[in-house]
Protein backbone atom coordinates (compact mmCIF):
# COMPACT_ATOMS: atom_id res chain seq x y z
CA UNK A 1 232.66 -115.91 85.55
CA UNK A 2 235.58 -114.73 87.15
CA UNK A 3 235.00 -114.60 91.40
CA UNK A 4 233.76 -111.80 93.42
CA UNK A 5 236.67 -109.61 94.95
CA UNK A 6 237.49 -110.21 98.23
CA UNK A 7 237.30 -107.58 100.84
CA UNK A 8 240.07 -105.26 100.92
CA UNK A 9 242.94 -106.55 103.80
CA UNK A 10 243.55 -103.71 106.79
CA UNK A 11 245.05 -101.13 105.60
CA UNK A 12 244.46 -101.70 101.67
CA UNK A 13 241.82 -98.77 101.00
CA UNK A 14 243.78 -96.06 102.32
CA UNK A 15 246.78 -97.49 100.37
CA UNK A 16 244.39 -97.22 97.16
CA UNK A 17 243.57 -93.97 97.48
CA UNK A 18 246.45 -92.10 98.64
CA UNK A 19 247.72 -92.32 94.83
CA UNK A 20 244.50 -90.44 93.96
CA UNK A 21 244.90 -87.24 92.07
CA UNK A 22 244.38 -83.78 93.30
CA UNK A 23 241.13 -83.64 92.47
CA UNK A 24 239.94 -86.39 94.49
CA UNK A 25 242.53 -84.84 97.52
CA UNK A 26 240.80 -81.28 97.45
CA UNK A 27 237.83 -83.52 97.74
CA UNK A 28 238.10 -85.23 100.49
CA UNK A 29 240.39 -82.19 102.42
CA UNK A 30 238.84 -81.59 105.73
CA UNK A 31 236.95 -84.63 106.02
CA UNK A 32 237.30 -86.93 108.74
CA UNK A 33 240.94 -89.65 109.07
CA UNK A 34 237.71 -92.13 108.20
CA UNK A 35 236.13 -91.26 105.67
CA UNK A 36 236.92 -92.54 101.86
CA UNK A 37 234.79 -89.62 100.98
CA UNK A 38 233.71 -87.10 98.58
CA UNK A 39 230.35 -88.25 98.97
CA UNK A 40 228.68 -86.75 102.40
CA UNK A 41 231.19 -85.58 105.15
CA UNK A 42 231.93 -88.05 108.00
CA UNK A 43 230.93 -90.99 106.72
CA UNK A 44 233.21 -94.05 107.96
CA UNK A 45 234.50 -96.31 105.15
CA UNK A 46 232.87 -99.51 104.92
CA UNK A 47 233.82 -102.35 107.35
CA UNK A 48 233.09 -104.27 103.76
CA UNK A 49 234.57 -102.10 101.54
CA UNK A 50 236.98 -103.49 99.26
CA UNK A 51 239.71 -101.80 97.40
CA UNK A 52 239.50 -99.45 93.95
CA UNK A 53 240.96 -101.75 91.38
CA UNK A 54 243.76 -100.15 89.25
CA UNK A 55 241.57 -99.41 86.39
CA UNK A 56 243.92 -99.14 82.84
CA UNK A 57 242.70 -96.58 79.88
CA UNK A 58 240.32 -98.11 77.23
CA UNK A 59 240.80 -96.79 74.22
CA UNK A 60 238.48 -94.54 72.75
CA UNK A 61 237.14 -93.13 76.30
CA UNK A 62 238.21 -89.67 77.82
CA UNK A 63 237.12 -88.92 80.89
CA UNK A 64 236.96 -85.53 83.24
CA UNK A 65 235.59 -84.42 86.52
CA UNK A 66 234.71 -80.75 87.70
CA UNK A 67 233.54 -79.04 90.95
CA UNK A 68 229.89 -77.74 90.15
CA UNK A 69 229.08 -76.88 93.68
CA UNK A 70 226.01 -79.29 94.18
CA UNK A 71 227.44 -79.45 97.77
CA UNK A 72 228.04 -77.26 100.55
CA UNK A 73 231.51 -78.67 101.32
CA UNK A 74 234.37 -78.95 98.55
CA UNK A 75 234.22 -81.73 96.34
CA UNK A 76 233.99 -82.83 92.82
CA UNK A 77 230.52 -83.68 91.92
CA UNK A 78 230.75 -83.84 87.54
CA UNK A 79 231.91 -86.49 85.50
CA UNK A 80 231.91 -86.09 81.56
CA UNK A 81 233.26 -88.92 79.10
CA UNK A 82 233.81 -88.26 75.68
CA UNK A 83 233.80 -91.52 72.99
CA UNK A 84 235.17 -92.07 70.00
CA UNK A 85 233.02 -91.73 66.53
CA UNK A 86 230.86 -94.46 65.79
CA UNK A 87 230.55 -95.58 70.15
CA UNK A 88 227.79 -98.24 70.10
CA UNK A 89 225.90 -97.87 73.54
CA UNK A 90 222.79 -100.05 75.23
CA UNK A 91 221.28 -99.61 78.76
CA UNK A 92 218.82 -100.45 81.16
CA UNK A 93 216.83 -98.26 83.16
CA UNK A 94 214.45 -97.64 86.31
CA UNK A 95 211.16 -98.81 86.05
CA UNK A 96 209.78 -96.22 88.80
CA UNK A 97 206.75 -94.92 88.45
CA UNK A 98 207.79 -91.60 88.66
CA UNK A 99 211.37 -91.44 86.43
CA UNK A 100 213.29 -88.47 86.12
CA UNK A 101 214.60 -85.48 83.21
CA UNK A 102 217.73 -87.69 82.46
CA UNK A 103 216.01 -91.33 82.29
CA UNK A 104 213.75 -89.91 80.06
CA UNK A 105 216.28 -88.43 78.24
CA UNK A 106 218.44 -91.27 77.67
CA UNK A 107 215.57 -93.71 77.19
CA UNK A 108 214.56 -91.29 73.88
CA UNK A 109 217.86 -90.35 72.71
CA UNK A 110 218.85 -94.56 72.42
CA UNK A 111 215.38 -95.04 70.44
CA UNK A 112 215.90 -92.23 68.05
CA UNK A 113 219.50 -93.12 67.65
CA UNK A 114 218.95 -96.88 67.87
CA UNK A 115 222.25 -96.72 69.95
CA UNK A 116 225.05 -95.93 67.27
CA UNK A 117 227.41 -93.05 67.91
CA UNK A 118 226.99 -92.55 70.94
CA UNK A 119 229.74 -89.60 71.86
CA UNK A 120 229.24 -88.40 75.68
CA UNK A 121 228.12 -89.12 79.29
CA UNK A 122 227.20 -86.17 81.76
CA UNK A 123 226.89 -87.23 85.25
CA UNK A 124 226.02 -84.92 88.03
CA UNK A 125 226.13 -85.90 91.93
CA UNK A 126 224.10 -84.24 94.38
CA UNK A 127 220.46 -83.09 92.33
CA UNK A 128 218.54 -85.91 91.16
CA UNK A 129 216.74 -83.45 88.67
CA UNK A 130 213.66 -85.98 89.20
CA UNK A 131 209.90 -85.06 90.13
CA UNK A 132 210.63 -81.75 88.15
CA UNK A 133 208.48 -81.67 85.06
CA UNK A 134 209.20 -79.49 82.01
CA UNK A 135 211.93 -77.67 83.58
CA UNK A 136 213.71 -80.30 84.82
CA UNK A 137 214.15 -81.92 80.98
CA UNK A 138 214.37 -78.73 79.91
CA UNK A 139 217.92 -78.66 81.73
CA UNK A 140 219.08 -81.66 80.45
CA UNK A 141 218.73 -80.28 77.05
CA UNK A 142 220.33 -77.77 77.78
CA UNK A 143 223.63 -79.79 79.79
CA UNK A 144 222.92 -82.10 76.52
CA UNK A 145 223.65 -79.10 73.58
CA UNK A 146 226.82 -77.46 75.38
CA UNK A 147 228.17 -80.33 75.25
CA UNK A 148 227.66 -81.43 71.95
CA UNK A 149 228.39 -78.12 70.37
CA UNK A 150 231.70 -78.35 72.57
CA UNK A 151 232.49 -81.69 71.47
CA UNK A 152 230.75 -81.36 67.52
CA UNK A 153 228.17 -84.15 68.10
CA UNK A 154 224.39 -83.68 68.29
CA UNK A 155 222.84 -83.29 71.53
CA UNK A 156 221.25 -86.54 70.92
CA UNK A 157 224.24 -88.77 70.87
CA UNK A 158 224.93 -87.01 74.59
CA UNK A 159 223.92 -89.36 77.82
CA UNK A 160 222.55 -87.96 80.83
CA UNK A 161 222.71 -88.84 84.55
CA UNK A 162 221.71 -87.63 87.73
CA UNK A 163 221.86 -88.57 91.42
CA UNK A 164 221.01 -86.92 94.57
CA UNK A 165 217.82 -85.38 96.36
CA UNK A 166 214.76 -85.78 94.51
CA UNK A 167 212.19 -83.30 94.16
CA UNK A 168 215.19 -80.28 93.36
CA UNK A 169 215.77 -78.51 89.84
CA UNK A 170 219.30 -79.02 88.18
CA UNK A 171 220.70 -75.32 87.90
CA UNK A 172 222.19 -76.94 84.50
CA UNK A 173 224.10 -73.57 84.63
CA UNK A 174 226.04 -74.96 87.20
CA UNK A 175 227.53 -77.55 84.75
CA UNK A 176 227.74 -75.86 81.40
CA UNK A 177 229.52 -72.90 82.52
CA UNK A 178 232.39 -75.59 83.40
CA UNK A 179 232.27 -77.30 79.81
CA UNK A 180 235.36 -75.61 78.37
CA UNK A 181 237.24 -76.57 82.01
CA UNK A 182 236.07 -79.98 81.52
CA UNK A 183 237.02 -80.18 78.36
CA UNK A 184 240.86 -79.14 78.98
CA UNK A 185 240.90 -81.52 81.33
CA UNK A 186 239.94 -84.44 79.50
CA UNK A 187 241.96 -87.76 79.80
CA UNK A 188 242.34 -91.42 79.18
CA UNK A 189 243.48 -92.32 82.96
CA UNK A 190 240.82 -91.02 85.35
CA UNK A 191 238.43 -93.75 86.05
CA UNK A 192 239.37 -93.33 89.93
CA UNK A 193 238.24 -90.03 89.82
CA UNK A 194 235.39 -90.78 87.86
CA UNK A 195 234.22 -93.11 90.42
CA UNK A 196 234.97 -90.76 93.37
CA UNK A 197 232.55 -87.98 91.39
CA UNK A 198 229.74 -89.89 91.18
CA UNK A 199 229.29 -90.70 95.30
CA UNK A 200 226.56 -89.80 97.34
CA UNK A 201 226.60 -91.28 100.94
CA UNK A 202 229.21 -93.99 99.54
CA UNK A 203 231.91 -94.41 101.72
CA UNK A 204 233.96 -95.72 98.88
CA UNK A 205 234.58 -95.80 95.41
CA UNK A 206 233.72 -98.45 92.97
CA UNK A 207 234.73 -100.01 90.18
CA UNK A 208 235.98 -103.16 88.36
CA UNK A 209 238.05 -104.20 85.51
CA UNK A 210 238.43 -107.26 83.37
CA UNK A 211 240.27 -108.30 79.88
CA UNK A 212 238.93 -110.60 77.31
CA UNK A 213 239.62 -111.70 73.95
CA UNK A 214 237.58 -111.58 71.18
CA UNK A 215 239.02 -113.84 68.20
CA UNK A 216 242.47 -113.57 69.55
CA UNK A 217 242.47 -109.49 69.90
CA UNK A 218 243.12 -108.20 73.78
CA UNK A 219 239.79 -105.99 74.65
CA UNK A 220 239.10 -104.40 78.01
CA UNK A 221 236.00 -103.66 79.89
CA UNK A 222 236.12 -101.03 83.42
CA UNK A 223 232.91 -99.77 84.70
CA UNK A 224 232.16 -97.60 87.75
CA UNK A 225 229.29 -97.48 89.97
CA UNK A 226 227.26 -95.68 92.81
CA UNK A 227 224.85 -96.35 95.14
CA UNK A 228 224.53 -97.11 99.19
CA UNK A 229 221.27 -96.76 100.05
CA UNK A 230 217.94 -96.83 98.58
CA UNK A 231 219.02 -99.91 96.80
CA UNK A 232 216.95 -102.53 95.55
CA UNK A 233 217.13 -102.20 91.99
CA UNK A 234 214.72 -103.33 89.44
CA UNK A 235 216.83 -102.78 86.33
CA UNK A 236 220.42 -102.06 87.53
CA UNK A 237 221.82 -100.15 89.84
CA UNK A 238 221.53 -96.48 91.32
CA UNK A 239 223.71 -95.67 88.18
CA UNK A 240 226.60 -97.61 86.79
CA UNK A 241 228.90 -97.11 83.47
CA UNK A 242 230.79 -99.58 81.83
CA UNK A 243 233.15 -98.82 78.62
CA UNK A 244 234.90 -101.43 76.90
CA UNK A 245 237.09 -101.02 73.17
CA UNK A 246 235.26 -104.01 71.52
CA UNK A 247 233.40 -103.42 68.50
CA UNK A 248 229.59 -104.77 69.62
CA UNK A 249 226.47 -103.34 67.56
CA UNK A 250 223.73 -101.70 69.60
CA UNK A 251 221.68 -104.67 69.31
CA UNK A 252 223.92 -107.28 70.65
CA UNK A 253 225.10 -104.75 73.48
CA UNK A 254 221.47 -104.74 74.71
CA UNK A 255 221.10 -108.09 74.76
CA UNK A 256 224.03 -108.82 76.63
CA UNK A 257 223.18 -105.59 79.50
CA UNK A 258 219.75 -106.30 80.06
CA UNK A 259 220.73 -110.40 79.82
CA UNK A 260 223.68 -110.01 82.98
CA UNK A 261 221.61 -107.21 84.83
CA UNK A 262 218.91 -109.92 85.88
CA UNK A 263 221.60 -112.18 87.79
CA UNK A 264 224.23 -108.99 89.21
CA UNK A 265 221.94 -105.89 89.34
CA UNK A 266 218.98 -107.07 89.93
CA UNK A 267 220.31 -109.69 92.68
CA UNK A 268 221.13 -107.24 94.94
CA UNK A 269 219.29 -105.39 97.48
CA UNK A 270 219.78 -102.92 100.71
CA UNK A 271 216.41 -101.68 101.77
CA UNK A 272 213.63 -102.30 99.22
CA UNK A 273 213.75 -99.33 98.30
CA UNK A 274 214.20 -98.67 94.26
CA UNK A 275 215.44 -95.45 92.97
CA UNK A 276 214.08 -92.74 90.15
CA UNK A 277 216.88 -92.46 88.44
CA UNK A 278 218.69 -96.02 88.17
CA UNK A 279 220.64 -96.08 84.89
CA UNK A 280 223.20 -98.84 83.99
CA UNK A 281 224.61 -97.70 80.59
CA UNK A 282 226.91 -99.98 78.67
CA UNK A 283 229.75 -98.24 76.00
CA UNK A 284 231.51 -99.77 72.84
CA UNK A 285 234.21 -97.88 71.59
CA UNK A 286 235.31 -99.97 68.49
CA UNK A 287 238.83 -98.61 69.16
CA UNK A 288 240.72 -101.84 70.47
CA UNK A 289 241.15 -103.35 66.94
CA UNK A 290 238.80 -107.08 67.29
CA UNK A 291 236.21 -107.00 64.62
CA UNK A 292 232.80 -105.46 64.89
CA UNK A 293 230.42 -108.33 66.29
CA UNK A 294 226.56 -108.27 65.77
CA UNK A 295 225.35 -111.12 67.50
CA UNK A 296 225.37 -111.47 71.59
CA UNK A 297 225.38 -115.03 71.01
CA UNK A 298 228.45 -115.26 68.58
CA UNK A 299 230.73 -117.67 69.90
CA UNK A 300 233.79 -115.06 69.76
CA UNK A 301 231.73 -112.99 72.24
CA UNK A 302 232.22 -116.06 74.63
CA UNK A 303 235.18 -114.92 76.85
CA UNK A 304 233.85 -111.41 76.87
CA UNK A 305 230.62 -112.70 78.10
CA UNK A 306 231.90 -114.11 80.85
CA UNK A 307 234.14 -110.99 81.87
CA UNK A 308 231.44 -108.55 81.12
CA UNK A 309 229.54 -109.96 83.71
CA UNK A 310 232.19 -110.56 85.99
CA UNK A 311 232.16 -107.09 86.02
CA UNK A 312 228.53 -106.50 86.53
CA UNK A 313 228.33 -108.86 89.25
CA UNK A 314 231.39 -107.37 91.14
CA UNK A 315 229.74 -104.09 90.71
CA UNK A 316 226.69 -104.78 92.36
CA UNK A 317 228.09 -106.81 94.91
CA UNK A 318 230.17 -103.82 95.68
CA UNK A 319 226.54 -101.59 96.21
CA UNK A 320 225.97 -103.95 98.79
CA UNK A 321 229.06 -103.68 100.66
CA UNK A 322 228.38 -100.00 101.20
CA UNK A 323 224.70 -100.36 101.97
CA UNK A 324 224.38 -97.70 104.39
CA UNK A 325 225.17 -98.80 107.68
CA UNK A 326 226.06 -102.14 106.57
CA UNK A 327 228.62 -104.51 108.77
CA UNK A 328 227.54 -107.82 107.31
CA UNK A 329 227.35 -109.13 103.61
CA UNK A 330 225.13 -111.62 103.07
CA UNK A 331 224.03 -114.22 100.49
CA UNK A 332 220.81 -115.62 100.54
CA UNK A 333 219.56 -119.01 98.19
CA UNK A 334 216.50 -120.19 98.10
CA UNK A 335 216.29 -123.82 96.40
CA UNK A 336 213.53 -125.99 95.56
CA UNK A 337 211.14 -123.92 94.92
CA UNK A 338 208.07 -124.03 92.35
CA UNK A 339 209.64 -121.83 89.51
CA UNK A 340 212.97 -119.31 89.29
CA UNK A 341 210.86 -116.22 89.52
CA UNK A 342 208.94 -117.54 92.87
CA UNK A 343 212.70 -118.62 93.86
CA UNK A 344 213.43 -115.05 92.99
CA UNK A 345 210.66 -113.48 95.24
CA UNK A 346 211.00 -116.03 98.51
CA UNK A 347 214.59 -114.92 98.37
CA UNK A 348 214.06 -111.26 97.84
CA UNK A 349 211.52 -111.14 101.13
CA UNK A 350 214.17 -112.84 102.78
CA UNK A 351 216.85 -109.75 102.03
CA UNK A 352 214.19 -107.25 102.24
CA UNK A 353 212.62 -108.24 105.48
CA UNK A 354 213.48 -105.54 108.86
CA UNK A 355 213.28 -108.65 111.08
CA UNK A 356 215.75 -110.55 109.18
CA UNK A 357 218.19 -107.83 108.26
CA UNK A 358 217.98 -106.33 111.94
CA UNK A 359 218.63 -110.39 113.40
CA UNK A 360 221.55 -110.35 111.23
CA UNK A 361 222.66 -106.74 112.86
CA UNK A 362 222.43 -108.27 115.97
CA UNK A 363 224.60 -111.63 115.44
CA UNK A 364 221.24 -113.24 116.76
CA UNK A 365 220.94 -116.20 114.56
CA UNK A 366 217.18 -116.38 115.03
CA UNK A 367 216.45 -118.95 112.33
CA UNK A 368 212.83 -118.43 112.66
CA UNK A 369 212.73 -114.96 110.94
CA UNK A 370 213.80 -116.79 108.03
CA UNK A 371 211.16 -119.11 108.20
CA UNK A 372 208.64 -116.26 108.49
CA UNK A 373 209.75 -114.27 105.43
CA UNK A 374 209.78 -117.70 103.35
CA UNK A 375 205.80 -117.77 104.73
CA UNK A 376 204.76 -114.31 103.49
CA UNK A 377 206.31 -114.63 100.35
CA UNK A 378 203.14 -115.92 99.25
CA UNK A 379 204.69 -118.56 97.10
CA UNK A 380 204.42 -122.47 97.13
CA UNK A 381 206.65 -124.12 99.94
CA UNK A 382 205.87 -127.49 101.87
CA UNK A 383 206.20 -127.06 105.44
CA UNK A 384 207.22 -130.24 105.75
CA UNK A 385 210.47 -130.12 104.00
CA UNK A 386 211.62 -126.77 104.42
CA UNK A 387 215.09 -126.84 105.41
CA UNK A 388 217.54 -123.83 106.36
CA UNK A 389 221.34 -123.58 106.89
CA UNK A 390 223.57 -120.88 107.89
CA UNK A 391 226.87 -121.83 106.07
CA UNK A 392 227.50 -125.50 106.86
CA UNK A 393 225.55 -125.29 110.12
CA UNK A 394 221.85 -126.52 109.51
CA UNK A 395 219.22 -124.85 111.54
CA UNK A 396 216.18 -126.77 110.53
CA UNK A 397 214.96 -129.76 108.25
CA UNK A 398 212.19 -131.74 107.08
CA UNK A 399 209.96 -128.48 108.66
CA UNK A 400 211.80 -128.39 111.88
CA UNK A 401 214.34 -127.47 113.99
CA UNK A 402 217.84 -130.03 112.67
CA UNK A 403 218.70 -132.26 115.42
CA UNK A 404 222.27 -131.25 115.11
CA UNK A 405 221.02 -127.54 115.67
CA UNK A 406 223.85 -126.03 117.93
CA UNK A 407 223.30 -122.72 119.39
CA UNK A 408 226.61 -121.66 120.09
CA UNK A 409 228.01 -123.03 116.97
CA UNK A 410 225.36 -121.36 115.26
CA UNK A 411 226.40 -117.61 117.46
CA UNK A 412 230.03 -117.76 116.46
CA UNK A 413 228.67 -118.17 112.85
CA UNK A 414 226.70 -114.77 113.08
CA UNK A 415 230.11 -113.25 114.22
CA UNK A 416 231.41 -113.21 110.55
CA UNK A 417 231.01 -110.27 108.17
CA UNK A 418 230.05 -112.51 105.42
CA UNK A 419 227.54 -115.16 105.71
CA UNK A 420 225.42 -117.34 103.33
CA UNK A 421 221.71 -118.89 104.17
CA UNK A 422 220.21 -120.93 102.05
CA UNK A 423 216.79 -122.50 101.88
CA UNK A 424 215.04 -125.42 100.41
CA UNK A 425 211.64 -125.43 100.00
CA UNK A 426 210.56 -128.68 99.12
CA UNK A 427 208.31 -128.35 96.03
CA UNK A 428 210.50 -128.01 92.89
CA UNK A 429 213.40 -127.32 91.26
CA UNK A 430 213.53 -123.37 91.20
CA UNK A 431 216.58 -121.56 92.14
CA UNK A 432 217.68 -118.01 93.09
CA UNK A 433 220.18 -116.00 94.66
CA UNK A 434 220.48 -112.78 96.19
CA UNK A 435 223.02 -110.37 98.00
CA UNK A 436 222.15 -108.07 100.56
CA UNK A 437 223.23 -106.70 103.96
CA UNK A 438 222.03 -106.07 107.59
CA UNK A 439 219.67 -102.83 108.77
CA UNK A 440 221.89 -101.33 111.84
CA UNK A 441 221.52 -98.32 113.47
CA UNK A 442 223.76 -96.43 111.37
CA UNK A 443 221.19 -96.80 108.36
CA UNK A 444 218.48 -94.91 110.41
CA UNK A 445 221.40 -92.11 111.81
CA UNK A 446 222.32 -91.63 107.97
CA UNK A 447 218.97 -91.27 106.03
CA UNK A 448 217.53 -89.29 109.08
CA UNK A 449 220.31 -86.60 108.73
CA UNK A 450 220.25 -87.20 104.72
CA UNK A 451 219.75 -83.53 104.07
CA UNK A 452 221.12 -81.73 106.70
């Protein structure tokens, strides 16, 4: 697996976007110098972000973006891509207990269509179209059979996604009285402006690319992504698509999503908090020319393995770097512990915990806060032989403070915008790791004026 990007050097986002197209200029016109924007007005880029990748054409995806008017100010806030006959598609999905329209919608569509021919994705920003009963699916019906009569599929090979407030009705008329503009404006070479479409309160767009070879034929993967706050995903992400040109059957494309979700997706977290609507949805186009494969575990699926979740993992990492507020990105492992799922859970009350995430705001490297969240995670440890380090530095062993403990050493460490803890706790042989950032003022400022 390929390594995670590395944060974008001074200067480099700007440079990334100027070459944006007019779409994404008339989005962002008016905003502050700061922002990366078209998701809310004002919001400063990311001290973390990292730059939009150039992102090549795969072959057999079109993509388009429209102005719907979702939001007050002017921006684009509809992406459509249209596949190729005979796209294979898989995906995860939110398990929230409350859902929403175009969950629901995918979830059924991929069941009756047992994911073959898969022809389009409609993605609105800025109406959730969740917590809205009949009416709300009845819209995505609706979005779903303008665009298949415009493209000559059925409405059941369309995919639906939605992100924004929840609790609101899509006015679907907002989107399919733009069908035959999207549909002009169709394209192989768009992803940036796909990924620009989709924001909310990101403060930059994301996405990732990779190449990999399947029996000796060149195939690509890109997939885009969204999500800042209200992160903590127990699926995938707030919603992320991925295309690539290699011929994969339905069945060996689930495997392989829900398989690299667990350890990119699902390692990531910004406030406990998981979303109705996450929706990671995976695309095959066939177009690229390798033969069809029907088995994830095939051994020519090896290199595209790897890179598919190189991409996943960069992705997520990514949601992380924007988390709202955020000024530190942090990795968390947890060792030693009893099993990998009470690894998993130690190490997600680490990232999830106020006291933790707020120490790590405040470059206080308060050691302690660690130890607490390893304590209510309500899984074996030995107290004796818990042992914590902040980088290289260690902070405590054998259940107590590390005679080489060094305060200062231990400041200037907190100083960094990336940092890495990791804990041992003595009783087995479990592992896990997590991403996640620090709670700062900013995150309070930003959800508290969400709607405004």
């Amino acid at each position: 697996m390929k390594p995670p990007r590395k944060p974008a050097a001074p200067g480099a986002i700007e440079r990334a976007l100027d070459p944006l197209t007019g779409a994404i200029k008339r989005a962002t016109k008016g905003l502050a110098p700061t922002a990366a924007a078209p998701g809310k007005p004002n919001l400063k880029v990311s001290p973390l972000a990292v730059a939009l990748p150039k992102m090549p054409p795969v072959a057999g995806v079109e993509i388009a973006t429209a102005r719907a008017g979702f939001y007050k100010h002017e921006r684009e806030d509809v992406l459509v891509m249209r596949f190729a006959e005979g796209t294979t598609c898989a995906g995860v999905f939110t398990r929230h207990g409350v859902g929403s329209a175009p969950v629901d919608w995918c979830q059924k569509q991929l069941a009756a269509s047992e994911g073959e021919d898969i022809r389009a994705l409609v993605v609105n920003a800025g109406c959730a179209n969740s917590f809205t009963g009949k009416p709300g699916a009845d819209a995505v019906r609706r979005v779903a059979a303008a665009i298949g009569k415009r493209f000559d599929c059925p409405q059941r090979a369309v995919m639906m996604a939605s992100t924004g407030v929840i609790g609101v009705l899509l006015d679907d008329g907002k989107i399919t009285h733009k069908v035959p503009e999207i549909d002009a404006k169709l394209t192989a070479d768009a992803w940036s402006q796909a990924a620009a479409a989709i924001m909310t309160t990101d403060t930059f767009p994301k996405g990732a690319t990779a190449v990999a070879k399947i029996d000796g034929v060149s195939v690509g993967i890109s997939g885009i992504c969204k999500g800042s706050g209200m992160i903590a995903p127990d699926m995938a992400t707030m919603l992320a698509f991925i295309a690539t040109d290699a011929a994969i059957s339905p069945g060996a494309l689930q495997t392989l999503v829900s398989l690299y979700t667990r350890g990119t997706f699902n390692a990531v977290t910004v406030d406990g908090d998981r979303s109705t609507n996450d929706t990671c949805l995976l695309f095959a186009t066939g177009q690229s020319g390798a033969p069809r494969i029907s088995r994830a575990g095939d051994k020519r699926l090896a290199d595209f393995r790897d890179k598919l979740e190189g991409v996943m993992l960069d992705l997520a990492q990514q949601l992380v770097r924007d988390g709202e507020g955020a000024t530190k990105f942090i990795k968390v492992s947890v060792n030693g512990a009893e099993s990998a799922a009470s690894a998993r859970k130690i190490c997600r009350t680490i990232c999830e915990s106020p006291l933790v995430k707020t120490a790590f705001a405040g470059e206080d490297a308060n050691w302690g806060r660690i130890v607490m969240a390893v304590g209510r995670a309500d899984e074996p440890v030995n107290r004796e032989r818990i042992a914590i380090r902040f980088g290289h530095l260690v902070a405590a062993q054998d259940g107590l403070v590390s005679p080489t403990y060094d305060e200062g050493k231990m400041s200037r460490y907190m100083k960094g915008k990336e940092l890495e803890v990791s804990v041992d706790v003595g009783v087995g042989r479990g592992h896990a790791v997590m991403w996640t950032c620090d709670l700062t003022k900013e995150y309070v400022a930003i959800n508290g004026d969400y709607r405004s």
